[in-house]
Structure formats: C-alpha cells, structure tokens
N, C-alpha and C. Protein backbone atom coordinates (compact mmCIF):
# COMPACT_ATOMS: atom_id res chain seq x y z
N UNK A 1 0.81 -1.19 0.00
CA UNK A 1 0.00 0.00 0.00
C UNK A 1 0.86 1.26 0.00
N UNK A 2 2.07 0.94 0.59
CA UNK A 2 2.91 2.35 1.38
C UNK A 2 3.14 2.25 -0.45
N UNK A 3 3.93 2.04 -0.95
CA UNK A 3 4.61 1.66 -2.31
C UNK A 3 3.47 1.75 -3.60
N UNK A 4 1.90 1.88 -3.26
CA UNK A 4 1.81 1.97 -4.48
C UNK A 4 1.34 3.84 -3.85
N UNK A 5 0.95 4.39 -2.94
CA UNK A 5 1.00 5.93 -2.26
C UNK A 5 2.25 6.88 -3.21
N UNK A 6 3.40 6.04 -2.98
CA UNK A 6 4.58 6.44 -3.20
C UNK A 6 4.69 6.76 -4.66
N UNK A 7 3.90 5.88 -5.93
CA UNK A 7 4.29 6.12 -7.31
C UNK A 7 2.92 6.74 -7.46
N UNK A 8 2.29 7.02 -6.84
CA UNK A 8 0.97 7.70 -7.32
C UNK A 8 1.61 9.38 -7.00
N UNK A 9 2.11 10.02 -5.76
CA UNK A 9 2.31 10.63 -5.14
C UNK A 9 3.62 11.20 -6.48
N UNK A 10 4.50 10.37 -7.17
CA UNK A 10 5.30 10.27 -8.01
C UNK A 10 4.98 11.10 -9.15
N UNK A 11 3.71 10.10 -9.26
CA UNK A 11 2.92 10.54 -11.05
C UNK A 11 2.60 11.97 -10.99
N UNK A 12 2.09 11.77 -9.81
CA UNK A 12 1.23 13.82 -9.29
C UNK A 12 2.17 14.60 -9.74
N UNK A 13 3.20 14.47 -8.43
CA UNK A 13 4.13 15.60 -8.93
C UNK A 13 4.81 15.77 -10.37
N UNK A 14 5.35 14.80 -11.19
CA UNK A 14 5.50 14.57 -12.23
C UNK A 14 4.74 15.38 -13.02
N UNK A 15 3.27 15.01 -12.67
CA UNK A 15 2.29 15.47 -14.07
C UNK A 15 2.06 17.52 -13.57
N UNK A 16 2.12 17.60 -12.36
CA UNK A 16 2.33 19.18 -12.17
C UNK A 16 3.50 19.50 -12.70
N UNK A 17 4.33 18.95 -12.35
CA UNK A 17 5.56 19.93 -12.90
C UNK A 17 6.07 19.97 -14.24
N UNK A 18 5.77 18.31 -14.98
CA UNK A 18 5.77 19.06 -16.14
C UNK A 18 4.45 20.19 -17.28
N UNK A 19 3.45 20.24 -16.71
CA UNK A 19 2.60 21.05 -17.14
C UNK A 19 2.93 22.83 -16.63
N UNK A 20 4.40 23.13 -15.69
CA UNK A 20 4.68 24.14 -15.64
C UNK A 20 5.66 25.11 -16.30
N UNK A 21 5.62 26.33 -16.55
CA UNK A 21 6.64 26.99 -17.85
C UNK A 21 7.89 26.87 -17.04
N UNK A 22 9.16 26.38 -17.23
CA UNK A 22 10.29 26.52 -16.40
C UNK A 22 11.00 27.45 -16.99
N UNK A 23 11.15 27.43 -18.22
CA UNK A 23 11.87 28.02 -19.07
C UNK A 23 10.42 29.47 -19.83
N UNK A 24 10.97 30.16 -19.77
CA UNK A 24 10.19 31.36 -19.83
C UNK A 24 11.01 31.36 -21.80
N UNK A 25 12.12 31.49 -21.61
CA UNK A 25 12.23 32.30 -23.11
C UNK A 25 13.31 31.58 -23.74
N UNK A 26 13.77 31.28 -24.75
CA UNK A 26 15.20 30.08 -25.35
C UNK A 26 15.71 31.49 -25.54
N UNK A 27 16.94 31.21 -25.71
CA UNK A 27 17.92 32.16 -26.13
C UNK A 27 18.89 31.43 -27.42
N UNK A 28 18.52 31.89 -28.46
CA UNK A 28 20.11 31.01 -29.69
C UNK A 28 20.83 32.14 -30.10
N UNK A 29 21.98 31.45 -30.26
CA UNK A 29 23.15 32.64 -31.46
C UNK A 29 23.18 31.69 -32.73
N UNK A 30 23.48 33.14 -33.32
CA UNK A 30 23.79 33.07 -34.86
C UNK A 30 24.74 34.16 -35.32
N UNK A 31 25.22 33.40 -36.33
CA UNK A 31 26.59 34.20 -36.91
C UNK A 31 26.12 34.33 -38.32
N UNK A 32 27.09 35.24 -39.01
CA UNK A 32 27.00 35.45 -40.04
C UNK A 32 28.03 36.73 -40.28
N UNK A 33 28.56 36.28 -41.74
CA UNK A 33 29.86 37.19 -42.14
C UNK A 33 29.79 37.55 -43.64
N UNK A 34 29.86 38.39 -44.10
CA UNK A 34 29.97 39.38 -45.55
C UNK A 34 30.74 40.80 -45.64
N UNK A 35 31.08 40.63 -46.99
CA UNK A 35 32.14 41.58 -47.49
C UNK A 35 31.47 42.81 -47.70
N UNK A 36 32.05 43.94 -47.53
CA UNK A 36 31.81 44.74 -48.52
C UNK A 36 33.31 45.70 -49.38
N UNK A 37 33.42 45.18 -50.71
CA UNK A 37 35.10 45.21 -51.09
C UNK A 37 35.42 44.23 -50.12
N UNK A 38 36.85 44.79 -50.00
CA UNK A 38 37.44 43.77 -49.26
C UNK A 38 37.29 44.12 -47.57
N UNK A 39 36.51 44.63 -47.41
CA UNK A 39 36.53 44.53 -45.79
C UNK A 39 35.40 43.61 -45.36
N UNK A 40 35.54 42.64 -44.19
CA UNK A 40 34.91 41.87 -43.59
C UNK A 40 33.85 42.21 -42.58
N UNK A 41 32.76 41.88 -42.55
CA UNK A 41 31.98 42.58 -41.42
C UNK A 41 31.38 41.24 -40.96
N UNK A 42 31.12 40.94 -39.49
CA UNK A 42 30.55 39.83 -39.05
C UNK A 42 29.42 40.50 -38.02
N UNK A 43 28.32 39.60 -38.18
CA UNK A 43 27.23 40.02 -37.27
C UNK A 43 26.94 38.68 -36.58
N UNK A 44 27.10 38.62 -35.09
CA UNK A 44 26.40 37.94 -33.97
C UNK A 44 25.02 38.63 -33.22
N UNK A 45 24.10 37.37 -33.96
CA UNK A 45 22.41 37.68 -33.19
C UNK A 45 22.33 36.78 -32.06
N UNK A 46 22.19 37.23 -31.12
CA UNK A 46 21.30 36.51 -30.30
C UNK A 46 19.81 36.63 -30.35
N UNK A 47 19.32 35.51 -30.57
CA UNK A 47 17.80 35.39 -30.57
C UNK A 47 16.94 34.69 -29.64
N UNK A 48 16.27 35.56 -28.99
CA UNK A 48 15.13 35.57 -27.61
C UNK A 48 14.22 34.98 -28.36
N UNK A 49 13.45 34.14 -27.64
CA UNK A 49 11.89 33.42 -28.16
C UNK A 49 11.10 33.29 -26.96
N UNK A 50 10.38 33.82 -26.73
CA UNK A 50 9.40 33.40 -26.42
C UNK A 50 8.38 31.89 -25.93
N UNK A 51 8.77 31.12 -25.27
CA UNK A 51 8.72 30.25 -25.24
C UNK A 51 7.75 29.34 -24.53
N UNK A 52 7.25 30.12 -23.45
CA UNK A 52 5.98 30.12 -22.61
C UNK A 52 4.51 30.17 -22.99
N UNK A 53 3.83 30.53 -22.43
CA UNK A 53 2.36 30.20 -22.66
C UNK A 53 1.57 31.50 -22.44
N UNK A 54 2.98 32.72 -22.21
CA UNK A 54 2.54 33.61 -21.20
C UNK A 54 3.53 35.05 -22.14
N UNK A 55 2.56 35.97 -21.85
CA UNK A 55 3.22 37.30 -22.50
C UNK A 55 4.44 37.19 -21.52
N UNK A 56 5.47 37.61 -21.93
CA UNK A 56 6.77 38.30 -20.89
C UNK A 56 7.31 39.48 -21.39
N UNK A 57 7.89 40.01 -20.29
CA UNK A 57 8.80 41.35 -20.76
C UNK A 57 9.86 41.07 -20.55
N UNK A 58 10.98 41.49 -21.38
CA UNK A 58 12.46 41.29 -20.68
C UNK A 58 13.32 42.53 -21.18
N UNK A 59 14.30 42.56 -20.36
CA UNK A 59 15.35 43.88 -20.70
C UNK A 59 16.18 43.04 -20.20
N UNK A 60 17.54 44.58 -20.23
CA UNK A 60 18.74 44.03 -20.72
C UNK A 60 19.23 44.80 -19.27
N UNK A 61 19.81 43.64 -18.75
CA UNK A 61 20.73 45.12 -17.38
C UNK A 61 22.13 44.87 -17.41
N UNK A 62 22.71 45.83 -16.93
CA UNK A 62 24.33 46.72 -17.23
C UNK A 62 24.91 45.14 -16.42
N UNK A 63 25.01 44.63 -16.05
CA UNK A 63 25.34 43.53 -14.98
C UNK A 63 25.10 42.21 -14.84
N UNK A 64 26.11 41.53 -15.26
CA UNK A 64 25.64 40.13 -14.86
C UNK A 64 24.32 39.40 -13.88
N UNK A 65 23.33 38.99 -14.10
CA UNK A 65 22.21 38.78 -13.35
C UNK A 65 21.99 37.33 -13.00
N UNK A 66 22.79 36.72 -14.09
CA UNK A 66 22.08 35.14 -13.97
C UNK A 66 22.39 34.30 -11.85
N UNK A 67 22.69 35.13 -11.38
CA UNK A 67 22.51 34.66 -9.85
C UNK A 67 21.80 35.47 -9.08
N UNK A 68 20.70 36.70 -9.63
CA UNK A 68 20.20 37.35 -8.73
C UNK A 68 18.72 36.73 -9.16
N UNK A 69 17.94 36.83 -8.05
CA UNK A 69 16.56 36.36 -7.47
C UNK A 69 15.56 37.56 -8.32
N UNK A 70 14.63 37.00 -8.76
CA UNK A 70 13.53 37.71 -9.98
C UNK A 70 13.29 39.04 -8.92
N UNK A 71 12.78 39.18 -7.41
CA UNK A 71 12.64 40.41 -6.81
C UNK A 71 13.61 41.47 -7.08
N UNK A 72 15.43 40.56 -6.78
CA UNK A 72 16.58 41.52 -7.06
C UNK A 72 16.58 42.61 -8.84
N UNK A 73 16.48 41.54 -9.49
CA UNK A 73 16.55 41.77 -10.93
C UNK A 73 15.34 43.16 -11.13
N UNK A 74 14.01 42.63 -10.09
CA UNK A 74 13.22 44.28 -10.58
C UNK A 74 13.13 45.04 -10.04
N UNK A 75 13.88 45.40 -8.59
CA UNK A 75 14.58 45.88 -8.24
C UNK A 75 15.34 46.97 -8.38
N UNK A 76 16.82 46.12 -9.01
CA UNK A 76 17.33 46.54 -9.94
C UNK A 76 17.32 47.41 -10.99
N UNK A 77 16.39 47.12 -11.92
CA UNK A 77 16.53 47.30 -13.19
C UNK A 77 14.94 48.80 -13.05
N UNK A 78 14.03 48.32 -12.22
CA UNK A 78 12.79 49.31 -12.35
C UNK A 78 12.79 50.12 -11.32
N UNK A 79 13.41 50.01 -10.13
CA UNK A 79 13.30 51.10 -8.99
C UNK A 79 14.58 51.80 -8.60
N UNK A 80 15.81 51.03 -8.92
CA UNK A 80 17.09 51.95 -9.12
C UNK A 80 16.80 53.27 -9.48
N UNK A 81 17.00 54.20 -8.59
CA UNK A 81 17.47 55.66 -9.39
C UNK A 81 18.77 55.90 -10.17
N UNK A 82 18.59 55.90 -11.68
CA UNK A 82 19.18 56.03 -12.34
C UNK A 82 19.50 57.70 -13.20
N UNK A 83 20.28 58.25 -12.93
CA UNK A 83 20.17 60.03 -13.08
C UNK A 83 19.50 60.25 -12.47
N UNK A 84 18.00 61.22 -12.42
CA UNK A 84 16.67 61.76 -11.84
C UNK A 84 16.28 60.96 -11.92
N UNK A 85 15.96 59.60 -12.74
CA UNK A 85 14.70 58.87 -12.15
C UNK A 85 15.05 57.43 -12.09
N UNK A 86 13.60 56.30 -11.60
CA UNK A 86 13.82 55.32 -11.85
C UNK A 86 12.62 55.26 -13.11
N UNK A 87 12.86 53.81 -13.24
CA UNK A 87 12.38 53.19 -14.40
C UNK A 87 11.18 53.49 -13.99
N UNK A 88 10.94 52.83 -12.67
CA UNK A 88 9.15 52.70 -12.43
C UNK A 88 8.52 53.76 -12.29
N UNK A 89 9.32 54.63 -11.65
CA UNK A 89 8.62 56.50 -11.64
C UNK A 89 8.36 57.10 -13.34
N UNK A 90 9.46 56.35 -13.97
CA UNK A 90 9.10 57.13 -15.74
C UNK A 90 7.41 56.84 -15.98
N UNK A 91 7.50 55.29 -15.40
CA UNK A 91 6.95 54.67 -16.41
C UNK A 91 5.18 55.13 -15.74
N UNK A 92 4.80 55.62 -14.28
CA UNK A 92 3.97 56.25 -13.97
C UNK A 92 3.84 57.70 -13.94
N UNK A 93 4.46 58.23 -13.95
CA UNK A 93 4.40 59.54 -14.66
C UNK A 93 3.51 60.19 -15.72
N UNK A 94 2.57 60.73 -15.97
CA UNK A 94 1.91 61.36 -16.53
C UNK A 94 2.48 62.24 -17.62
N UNK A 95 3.30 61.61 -18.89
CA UNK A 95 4.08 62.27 -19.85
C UNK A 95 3.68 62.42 -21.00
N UNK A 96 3.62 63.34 -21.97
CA UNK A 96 2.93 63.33 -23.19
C UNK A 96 3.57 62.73 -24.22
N UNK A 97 4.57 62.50 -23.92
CA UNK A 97 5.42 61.76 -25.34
C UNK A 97 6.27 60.38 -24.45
N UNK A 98 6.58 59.48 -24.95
CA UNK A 98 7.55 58.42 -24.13
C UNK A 98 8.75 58.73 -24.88
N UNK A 99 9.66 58.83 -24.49
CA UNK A 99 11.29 58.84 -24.70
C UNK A 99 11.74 57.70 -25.43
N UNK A 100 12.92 57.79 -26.14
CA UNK A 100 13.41 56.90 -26.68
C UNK A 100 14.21 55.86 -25.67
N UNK A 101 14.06 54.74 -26.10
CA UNK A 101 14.74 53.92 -24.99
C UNK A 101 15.98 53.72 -24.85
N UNK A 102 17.06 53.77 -23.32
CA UNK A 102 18.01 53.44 -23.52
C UNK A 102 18.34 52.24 -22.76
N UNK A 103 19.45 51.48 -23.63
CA UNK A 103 20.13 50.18 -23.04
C UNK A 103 20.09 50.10 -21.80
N UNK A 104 20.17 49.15 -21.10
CA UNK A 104 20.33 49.11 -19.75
C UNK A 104 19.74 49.87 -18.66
N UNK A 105 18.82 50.98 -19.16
CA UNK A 105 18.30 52.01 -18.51
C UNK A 105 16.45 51.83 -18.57
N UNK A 106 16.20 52.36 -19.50
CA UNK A 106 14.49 51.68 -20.00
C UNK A 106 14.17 51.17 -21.42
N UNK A 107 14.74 50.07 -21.70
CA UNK A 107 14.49 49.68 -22.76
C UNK A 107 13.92 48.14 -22.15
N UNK A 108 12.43 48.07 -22.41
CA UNK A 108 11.83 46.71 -22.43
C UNK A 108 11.49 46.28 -23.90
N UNK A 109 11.03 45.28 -24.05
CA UNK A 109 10.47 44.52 -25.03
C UNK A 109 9.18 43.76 -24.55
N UNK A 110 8.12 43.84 -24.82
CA UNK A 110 7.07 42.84 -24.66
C UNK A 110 6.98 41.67 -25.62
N UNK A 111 6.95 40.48 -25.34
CA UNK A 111 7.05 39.48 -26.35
C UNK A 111 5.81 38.13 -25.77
N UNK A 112 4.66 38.02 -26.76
CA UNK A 112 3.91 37.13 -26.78
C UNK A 112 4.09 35.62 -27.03
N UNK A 113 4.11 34.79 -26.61
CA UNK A 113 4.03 33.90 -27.36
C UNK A 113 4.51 33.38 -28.10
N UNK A 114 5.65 32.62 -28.31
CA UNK A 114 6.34 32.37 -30.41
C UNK A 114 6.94 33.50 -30.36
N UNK A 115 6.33 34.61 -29.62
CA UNK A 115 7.01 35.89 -30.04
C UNK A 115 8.69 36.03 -30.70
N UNK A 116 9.38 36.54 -31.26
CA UNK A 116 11.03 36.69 -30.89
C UNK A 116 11.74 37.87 -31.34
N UNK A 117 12.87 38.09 -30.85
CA UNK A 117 13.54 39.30 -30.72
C UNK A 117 15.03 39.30 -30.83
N UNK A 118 15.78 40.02 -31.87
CA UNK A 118 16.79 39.70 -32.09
C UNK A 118 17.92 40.87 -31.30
N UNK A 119 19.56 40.38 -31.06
CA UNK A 119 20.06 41.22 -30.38
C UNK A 119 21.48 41.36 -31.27
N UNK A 120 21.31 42.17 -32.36
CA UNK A 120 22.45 41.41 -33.50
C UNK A 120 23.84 43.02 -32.96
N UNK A 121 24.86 42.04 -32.87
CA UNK A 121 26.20 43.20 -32.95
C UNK A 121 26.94 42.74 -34.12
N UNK A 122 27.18 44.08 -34.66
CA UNK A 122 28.33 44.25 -36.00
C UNK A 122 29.20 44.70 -35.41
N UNK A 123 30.37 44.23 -36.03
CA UNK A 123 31.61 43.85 -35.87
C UNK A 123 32.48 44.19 -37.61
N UNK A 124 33.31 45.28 -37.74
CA UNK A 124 34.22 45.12 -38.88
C UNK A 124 35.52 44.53 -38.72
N UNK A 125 35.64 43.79 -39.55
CA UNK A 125 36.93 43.06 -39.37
C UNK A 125 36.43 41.47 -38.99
N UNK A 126 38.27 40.36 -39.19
CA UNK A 126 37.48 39.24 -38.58
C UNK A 126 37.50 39.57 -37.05
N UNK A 127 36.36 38.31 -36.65
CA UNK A 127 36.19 38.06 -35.60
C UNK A 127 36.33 36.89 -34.65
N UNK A 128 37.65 36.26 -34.10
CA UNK A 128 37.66 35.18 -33.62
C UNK A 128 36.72 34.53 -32.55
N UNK A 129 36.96 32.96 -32.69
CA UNK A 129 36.00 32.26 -31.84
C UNK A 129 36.11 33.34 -30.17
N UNK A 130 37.15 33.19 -29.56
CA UNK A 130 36.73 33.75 -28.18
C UNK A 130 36.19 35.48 -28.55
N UNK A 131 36.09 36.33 -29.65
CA UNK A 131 35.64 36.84 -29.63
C UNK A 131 34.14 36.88 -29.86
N UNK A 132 33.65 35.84 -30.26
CA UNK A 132 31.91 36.05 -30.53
C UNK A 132 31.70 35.34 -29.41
N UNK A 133 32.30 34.10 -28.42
CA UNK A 133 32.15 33.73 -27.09
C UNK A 133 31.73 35.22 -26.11
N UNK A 134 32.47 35.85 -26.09
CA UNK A 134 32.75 36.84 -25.53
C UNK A 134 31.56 37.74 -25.49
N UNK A 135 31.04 38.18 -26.84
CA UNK A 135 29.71 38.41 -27.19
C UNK A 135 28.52 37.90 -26.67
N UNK A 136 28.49 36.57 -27.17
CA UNK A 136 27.59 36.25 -26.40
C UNK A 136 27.60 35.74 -25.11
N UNK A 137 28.20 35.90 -24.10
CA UNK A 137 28.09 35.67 -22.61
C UNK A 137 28.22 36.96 -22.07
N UNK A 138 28.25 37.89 -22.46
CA UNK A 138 28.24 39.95 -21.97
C UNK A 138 26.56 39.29 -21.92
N UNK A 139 26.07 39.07 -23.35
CA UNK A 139 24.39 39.62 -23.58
C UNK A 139 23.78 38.08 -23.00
N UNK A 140 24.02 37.12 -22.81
CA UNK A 140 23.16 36.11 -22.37
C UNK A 140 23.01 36.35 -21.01
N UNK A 141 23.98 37.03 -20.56
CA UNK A 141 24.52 36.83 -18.64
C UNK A 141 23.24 38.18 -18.26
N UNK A 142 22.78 38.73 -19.19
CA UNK A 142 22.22 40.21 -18.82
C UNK A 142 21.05 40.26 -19.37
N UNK A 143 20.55 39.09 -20.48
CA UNK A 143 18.76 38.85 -19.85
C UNK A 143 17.92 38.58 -19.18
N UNK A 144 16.48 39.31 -19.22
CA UNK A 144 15.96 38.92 -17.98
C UNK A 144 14.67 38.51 -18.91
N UNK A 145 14.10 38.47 -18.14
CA UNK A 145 12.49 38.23 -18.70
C UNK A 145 11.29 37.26 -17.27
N UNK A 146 10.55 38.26 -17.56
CA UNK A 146 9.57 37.79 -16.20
C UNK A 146 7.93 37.53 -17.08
N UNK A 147 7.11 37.08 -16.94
CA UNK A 147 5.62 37.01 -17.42
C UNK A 147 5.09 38.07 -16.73
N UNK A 148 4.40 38.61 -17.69
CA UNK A 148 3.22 39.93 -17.27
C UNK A 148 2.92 39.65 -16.07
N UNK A 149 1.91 38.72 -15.53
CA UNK A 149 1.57 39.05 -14.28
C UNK A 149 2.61 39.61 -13.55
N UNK A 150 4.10 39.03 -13.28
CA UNK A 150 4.53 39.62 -12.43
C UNK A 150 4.29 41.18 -12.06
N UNK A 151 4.36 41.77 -12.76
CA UNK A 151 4.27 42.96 -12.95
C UNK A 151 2.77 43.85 -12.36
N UNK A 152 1.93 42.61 -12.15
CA UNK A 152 1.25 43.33 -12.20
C UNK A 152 0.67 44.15 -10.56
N UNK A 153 1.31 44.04 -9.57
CA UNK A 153 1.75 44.96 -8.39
C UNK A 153 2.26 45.95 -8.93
N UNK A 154 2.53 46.48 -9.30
CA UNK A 154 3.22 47.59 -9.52
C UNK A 154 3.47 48.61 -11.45
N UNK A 155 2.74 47.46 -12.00
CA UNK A 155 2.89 48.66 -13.27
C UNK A 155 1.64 47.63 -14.23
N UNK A 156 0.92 48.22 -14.73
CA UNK A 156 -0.28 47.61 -15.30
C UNK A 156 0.48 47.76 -16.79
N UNK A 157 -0.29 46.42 -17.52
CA UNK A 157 -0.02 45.65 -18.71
C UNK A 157 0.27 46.91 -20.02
N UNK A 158 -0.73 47.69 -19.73
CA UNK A 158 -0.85 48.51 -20.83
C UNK A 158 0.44 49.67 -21.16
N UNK A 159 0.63 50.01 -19.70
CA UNK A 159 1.91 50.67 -19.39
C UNK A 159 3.04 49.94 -19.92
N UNK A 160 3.11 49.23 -19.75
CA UNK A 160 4.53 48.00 -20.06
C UNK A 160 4.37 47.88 -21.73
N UNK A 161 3.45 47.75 -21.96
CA UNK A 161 3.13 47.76 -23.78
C UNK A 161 3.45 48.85 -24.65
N UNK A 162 3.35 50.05 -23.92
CA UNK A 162 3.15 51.19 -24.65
C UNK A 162 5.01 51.72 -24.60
N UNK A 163 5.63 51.23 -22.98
CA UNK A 163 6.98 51.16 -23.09
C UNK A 163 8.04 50.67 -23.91
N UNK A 164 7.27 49.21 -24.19
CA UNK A 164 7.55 48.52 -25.16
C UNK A 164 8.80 48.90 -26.39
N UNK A 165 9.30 48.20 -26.37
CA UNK A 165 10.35 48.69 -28.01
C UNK A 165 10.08 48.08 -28.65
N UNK A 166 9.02 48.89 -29.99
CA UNK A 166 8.73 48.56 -31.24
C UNK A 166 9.08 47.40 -32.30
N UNK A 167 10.35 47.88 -32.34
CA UNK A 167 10.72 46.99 -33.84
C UNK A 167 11.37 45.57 -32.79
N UNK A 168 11.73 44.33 -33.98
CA UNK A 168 11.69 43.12 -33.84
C UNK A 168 13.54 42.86 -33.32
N UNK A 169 14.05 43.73 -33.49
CA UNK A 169 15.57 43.87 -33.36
C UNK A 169 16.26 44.74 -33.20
N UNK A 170 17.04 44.84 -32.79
CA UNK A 170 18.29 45.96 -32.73
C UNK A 170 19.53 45.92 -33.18
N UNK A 171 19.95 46.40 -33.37
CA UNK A 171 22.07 46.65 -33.27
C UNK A 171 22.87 47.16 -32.94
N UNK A 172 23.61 46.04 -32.18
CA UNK A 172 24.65 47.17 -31.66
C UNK A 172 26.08 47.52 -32.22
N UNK A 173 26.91 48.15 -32.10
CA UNK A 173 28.11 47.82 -32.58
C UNK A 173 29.08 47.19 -31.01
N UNK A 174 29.81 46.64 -31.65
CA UNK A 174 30.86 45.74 -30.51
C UNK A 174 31.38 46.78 -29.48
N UNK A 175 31.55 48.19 -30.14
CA UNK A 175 32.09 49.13 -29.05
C UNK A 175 31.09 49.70 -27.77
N UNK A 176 30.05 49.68 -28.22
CA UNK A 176 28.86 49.68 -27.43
C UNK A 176 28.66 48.85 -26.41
N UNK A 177 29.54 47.35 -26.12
CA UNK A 177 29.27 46.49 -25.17
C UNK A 177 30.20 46.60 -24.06
C-alpha cells in the first residue's frame, strides 16, 4: 500500500511539474559574415523566443544577473534611481510623449508567445571564436524576462506595452558592449 501511495504521489508531482513553464524564453546565437570590397563585417544575433504560454517582458541590465533572485533583478533594473529617475517613476508619470529607450536604462520589449527578438552586434573586421564567445556571454549573462503578471503589483499591462520597443531587433556595434 505504502509503495503503491509512493508512485501515485510520483505521477502527481510529475504530471504538475511538467505542465509548468520553467523556461520562460530560449535564447540562440547566430553568426553570419559578408564583405563589402574587401573589408569583412561579421554580425552575432542573439535570438530571444518566447517560449511560454505567457506574454513576458524582458530587458537588458548593465550587470551580470544570472545569480540574482527575480525580486533583485526588478529591483534593480525598475526602482534603481538612475540620473533623476527610476524606471518605475518614468513609467507612472503622466508624460505626453515616451522617450526613446536606452540600453540598460528603460528599454523593455514585450514578447507574446512564439514571439522573438533579435540582439544582432556588428563587428568590422574578422572576428575570432573567443571573440563572438565573448559576445555572447556579456548579452546572455544580462537577460531577464519575467511574465506579465509579475508585474502586475506595480505597473499595469498597458503601461509596459506602450513602453515597449517597437521593432523586432536591434544593433549594436561591438564598441557599445
């Protein structure tokens, strides 16, 4: 009896946990290299997906994150006073125009579903292996991404949407990182 408790008790947890999102968003790189004349230009994308069941937002912070706790990270990134403000004071504020976003400062992305979002740096010249390593562990170590609800103590959906950064990608150049 104790023993069949035990694989039932098994299956349960089993069948909860895998019906839960663990993984919020995949992250892949991609390379790619072309001439123009003879100079070489290489571009490394990292590409965010969406991977959940669940809208998420994610940004990018100045700092290695992958060991801080989802409270630290918003924290961080939305109540830090950064110059005059924080993120979360912009983002309630009563403003007639929204600002352009900056890196590490207020630049979110909202991403649905399948959604995805690219994070491509150009690079002239070649670019060796520990250099696109290099690349991508600056920008993997410094995503975040949480599901809407979280958010929703403290900054409503629509707000976060309208913050949002538009287009599907960006670029940076390598000196920028």
């Amino acid at each position: 009896m104790k023993l069949i408790i035990q694989i039932l008790l098994l299956i349960l947890f089993n069948a909860c946990c895998l019906g839960q999102d663990f993984k919020m968003f995949s992250v892949k790189v991609e390379d790619s290299r072309y001439y123009i004349g003879n100079t070489e230009f290489n571009t490394t994308s990292i590409v965010i997906k969406n991977t959940s069941s669940k809208d998420i937002v994610f940004w990018l912070s100045d700092k290695n994150v992958q060991n801080m706790a989802s409270k630290e990270k918003i924290k961080d990134y939305f109540f830090q006073v950064k110059g005059d403000f924080s993120l979360a004071q912009l983002m309630t504020d009563n403003i007639a125009s929204l600002p352009s976003p900056v890196l590490y400062v207020s630049f979110l992305k909202y991403l649905a579903p399948d959604e995805s979002f690219s994070i491509n740096v150009l690079t002239k010249g070649i670019l060796g292996e520990e250099q696109k390593m290099k690349i991508e562990n600056y920008l993997t170590n410094r995503i975040n991404g949480l599901d809407i609800e979280s958010f929703n103590n403290f900054i409503e959906n629509d707000v976060l949407k309208s913050f949002s950064y538009k287009d599907d990608s960006i670029c940076l150049a390598l000196e920028s990182l």
